[in-house]
Protein backbone atom coordinates (compact mmCIF):
# COMPACT_ATOMS: atom_id res chain seq x y z
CA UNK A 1 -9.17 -56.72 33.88
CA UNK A 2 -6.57 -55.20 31.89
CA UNK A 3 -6.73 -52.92 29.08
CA UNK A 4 -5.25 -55.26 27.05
CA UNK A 5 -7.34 -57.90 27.93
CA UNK A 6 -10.49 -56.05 27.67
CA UNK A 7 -8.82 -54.71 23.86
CA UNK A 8 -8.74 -59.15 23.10
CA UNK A 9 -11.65 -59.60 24.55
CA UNK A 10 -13.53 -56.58 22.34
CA UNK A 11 -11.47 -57.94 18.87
CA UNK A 12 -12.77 -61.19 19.59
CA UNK A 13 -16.20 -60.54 19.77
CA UNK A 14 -17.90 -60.06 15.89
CA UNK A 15 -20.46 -57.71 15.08
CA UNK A 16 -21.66 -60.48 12.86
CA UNK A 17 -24.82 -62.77 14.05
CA UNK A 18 -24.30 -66.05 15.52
CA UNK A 19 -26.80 -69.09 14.95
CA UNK A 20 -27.10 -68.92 18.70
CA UNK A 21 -28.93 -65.64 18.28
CA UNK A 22 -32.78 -66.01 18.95
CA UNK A 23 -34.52 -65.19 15.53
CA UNK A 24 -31.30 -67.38 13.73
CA UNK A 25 -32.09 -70.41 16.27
CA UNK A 26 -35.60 -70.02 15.27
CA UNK A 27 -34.44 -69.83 11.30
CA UNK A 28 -32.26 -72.96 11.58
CA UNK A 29 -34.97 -75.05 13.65
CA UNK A 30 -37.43 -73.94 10.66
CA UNK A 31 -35.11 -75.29 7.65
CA UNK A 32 -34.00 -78.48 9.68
CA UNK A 33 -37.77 -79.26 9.90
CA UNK A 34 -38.78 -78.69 6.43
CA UNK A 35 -35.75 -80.04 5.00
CA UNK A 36 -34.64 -83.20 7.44
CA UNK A 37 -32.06 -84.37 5.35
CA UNK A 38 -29.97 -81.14 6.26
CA UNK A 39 -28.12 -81.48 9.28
CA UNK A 40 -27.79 -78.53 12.18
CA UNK A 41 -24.16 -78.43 11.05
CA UNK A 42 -24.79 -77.86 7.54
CA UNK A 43 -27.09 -75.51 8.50
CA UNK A 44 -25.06 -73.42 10.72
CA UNK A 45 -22.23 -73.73 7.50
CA UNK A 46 -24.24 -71.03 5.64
CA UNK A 47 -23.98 -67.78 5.89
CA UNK A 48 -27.00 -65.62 8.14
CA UNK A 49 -28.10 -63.56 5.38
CA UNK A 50 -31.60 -63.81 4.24
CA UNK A 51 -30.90 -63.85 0.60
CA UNK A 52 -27.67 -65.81 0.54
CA UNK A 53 -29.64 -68.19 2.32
CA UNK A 54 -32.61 -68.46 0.65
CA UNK A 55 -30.57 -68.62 -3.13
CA UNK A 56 -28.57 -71.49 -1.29
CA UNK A 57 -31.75 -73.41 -0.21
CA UNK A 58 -33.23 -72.75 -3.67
CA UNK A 59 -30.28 -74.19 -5.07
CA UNK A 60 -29.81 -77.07 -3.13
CA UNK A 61 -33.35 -78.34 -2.01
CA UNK A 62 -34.71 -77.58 -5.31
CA UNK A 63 -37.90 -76.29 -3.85
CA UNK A 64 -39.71 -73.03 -5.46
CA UNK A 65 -38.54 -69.77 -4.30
CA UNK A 66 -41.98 -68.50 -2.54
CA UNK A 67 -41.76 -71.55 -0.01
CA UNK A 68 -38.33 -71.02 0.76
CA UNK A 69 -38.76 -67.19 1.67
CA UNK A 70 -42.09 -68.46 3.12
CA UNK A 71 -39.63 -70.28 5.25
CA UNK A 72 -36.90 -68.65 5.97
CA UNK A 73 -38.39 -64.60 6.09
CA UNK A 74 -40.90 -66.15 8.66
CA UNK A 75 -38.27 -66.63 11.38
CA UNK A 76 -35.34 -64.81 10.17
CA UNK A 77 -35.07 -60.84 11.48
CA UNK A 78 -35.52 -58.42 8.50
CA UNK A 79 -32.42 -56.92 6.35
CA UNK A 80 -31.07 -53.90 6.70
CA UNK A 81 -32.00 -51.19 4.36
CA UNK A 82 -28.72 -51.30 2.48
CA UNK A 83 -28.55 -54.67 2.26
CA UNK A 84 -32.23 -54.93 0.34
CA UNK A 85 -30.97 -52.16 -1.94
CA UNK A 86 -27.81 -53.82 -2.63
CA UNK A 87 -30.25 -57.12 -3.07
CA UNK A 88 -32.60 -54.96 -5.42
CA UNK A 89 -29.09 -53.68 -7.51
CA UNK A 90 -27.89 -57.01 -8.03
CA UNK A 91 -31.37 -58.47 -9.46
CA UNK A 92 -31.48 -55.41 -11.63
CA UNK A 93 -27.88 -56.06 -13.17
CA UNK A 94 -28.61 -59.33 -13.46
CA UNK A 95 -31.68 -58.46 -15.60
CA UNK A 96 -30.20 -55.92 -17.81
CA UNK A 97 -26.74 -56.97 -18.45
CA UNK A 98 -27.39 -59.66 -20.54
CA UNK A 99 -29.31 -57.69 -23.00
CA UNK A 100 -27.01 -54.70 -22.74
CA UNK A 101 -24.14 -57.45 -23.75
CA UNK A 102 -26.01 -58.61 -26.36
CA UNK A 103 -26.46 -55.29 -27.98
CA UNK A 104 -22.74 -54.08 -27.14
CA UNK A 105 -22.21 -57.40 -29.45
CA UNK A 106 -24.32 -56.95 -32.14
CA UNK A 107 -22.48 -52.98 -32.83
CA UNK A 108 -19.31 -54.95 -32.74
CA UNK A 109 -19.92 -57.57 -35.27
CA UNK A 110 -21.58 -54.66 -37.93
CA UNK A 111 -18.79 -52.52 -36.81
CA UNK A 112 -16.20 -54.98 -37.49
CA UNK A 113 -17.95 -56.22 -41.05
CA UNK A 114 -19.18 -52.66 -42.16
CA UNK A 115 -15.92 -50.76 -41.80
CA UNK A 116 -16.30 -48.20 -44.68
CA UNK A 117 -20.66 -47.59 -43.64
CA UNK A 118 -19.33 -47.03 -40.59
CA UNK A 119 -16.73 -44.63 -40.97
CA UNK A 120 -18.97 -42.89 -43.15
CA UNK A 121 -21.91 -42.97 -40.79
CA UNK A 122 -19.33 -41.16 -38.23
CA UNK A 123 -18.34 -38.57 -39.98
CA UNK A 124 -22.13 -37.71 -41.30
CA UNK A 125 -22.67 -37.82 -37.61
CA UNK A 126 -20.08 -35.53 -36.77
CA UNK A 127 -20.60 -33.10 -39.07
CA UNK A 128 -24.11 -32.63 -38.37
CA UNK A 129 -23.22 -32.59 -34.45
CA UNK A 130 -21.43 -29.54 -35.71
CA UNK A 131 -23.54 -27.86 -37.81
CA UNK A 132 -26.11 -27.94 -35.25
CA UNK A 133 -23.65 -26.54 -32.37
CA UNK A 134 -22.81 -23.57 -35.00
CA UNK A 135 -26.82 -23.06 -35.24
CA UNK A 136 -27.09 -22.78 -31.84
CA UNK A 137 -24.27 -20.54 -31.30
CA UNK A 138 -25.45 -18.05 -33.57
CA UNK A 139 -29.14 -18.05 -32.62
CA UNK A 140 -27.32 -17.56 -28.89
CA UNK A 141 -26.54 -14.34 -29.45
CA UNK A 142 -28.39 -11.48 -29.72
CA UNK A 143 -29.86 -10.26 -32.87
CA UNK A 144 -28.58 -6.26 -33.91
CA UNK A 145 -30.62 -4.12 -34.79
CA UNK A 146 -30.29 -2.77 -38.30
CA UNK A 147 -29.64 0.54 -36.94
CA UNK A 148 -26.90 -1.02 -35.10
CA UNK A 149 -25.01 -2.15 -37.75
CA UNK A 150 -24.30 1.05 -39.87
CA UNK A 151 -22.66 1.75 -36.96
CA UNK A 152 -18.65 1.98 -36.39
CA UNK A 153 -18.06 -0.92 -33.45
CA UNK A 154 -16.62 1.60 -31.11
CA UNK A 155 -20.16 2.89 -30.83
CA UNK A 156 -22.13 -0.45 -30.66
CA UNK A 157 -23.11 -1.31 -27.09
């Protein structure tokens, strides 16, 4: 064989699963017997992730998520560690984004019909932000001794 065939032959072949891999034969027999009135071919349409797969079945089937991972995890080989942390990131965004919106709204609108408050409330803010930075600078450094300061700077070390 050539190199150039054997360089075809190597961009052909995926590094993706194919429904004619064991545990995904064993996935797709699983759903076609729960769910007869999906075909192998529809079956074999959806993508060989576990969670794509069992949102998709959710979705469509309108059966309760436990049986469908009861289902599907039973057969299907387990996810790889960064794709249950990406999993676990995406449930958590789509948990706290809404509220985080809703919030990010609500500062808008009293922004928006509060102008003056606001502008006031700023400024308070910022000059107490500053005030507290000058406290902190000063109680940085260190305290002279009384002794110390009757004396000309050239001899204060």
């Amino acid at each position: 064989m050539s190199s150039r065939n054997e360089a075809t032959v190597s961009e052909n072949q995926s590094t993706e699963p194919a429904w004619s891999d064991e545990p995904w034969i064993r996935v797709k027999t699983a759903i076609i017997e729960r769910w007869p009135h999906l075909d192998s071919r529809d079956v074999e349409a959806l993508p060989q992730d576990v969670y794509e797969l069992e949102k998709f079945l959710n979705e469509f089937t309108n059966t309760s998520a436990d049986e469908v991972q009861a289902v599907v995890r039973e057969h299907a080989p387990a996810p790889s560690i960064l794709k249950r942390a990406s999993h676990m990131g995406e449930q958590l965004s789509d948990r706290v984004a809404p509220p985080v919106q809703t919030a990010m709204d609500r500062v808008r609108y009293e922004v928006d019909e509060h102008r003056g408050a606001t502008s006031g409330l700023v400024f308070i803010a910022g000059l107490a932000l500053g005030a507290l930075g000058y406290a902190a600078y000063i109680r940085s450094r260190e305290p002279s001794s009384t002794i110390m300061s009757y004396l000309p700077d050239r001899h204060r070390r």
